[in-house]
Protein backbone atom coordinates (compact mmCIF):
# COMPACT_ATOMS: atom_id res chain seq x y z
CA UNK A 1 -13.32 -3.65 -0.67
CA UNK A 2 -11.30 -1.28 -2.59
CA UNK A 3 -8.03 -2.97 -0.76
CA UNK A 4 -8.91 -6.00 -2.13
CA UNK A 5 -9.28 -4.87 -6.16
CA UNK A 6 -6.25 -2.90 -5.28
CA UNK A 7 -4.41 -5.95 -3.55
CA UNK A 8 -5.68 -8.53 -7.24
CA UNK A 9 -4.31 -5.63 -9.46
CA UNK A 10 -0.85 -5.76 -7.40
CA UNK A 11 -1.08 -9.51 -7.61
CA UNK A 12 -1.66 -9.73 -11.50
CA UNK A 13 0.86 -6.89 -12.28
CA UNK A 14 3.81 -8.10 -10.24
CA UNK A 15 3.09 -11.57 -10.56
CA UNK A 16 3.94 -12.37 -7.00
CA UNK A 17 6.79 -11.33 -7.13
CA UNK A 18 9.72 -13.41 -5.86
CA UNK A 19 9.23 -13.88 -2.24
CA UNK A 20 8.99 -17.52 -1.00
CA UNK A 21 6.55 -17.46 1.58
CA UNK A 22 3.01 -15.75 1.58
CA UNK A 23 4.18 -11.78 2.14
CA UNK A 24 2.90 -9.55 5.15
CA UNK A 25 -0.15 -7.32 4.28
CA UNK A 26 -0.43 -4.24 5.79
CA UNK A 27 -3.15 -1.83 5.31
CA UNK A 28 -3.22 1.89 5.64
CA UNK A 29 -6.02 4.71 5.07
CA UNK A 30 -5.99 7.88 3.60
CA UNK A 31 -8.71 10.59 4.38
CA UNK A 32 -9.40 11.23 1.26
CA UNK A 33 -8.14 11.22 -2.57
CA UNK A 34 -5.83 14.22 -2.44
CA UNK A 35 -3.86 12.06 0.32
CA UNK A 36 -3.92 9.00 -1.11
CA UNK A 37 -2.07 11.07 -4.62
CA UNK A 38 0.34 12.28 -1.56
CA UNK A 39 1.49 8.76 -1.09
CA UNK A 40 1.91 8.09 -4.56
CA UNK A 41 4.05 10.84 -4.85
CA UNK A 42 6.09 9.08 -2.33
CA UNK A 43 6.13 5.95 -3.41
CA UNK A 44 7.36 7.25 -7.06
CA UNK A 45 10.28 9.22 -5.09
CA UNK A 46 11.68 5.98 -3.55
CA UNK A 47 11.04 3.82 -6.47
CA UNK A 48 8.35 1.70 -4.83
CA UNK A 49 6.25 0.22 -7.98
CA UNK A 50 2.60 0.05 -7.11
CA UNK A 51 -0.60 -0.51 -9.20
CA UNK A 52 -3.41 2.38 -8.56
CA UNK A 53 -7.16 1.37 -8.68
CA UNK A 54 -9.99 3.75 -9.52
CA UNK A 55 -13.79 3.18 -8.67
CA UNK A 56 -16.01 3.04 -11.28
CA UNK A 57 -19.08 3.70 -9.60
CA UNK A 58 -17.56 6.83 -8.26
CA UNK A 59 -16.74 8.78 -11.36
CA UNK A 60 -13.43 7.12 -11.72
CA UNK A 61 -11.96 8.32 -8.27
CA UNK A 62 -8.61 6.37 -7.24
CA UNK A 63 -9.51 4.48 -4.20
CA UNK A 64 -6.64 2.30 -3.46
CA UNK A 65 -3.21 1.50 -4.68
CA UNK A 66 -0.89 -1.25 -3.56
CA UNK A 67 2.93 -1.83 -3.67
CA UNK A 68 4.89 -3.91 -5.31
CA UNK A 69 5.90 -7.02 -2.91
CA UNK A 70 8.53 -6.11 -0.73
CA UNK A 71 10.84 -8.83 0.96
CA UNK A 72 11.27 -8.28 5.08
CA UNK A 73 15.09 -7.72 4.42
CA UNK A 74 14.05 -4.70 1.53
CA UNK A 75 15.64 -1.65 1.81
CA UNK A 76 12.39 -0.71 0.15
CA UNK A 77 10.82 -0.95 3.84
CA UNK A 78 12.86 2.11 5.43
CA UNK A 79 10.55 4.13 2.91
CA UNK A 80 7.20 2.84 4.73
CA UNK A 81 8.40 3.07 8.33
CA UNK A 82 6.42 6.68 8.22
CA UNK A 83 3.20 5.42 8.03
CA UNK A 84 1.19 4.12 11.07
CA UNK A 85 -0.22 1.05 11.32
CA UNK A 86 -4.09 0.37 12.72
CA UNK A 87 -4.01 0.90 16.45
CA UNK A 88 -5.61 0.13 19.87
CA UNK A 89 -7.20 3.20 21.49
CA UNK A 90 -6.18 1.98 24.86
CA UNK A 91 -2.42 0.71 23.18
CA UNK A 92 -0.02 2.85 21.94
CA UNK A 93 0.70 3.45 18.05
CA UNK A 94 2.88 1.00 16.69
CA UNK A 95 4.90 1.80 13.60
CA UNK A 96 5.19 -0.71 10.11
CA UNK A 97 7.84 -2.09 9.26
């Protein structure tokens, strides 16, 4: 659920942005809060705009962010490549991007 506020915030800040189809989602997890500030800290290094979103009913606690829309031909997506996307137990780990 927090994804989804996260995702609405992203939509409503960035308006879309200017890709002309419907853009890939990909969703990632963090263990916990302190990681989730670690990937922030990324993003802000390579200039990836995202929106945060923090939980109200958990003492204001950031629980998602997402980025900016980012075009399949980006040279924003080089940045992303390091984090794993959901996988199979039996398949092997595929990487985004």
């Amino acid at each position: 659920m927090q994804t989804a506020h996260a995702a609405w915030e992203s939509a409503i800040t960035f308006n879309g942005g200017d890709l002309p189809d419907h853009p890939h989602l990909v969703l990632l997890a963090a263990k916990n809060e302190s990681k989730l500030h670690r990937v922030t800290k990324h993003l802000v290094e390579h200039g990836i705009k995202f929106v945060h979103f923090y939980e109200s009913d958990l003492d204001d606690q950031l629980t998602a962010i997402a980025t900016q829309p980012i075009a399949e031909n980006s040279d924003l997506r080089a940045y992303l490549r390091k984090y794993q996307c959901l996988k199979d137990r039996q398949e092997p780990v595929y990487q985004c991007g």
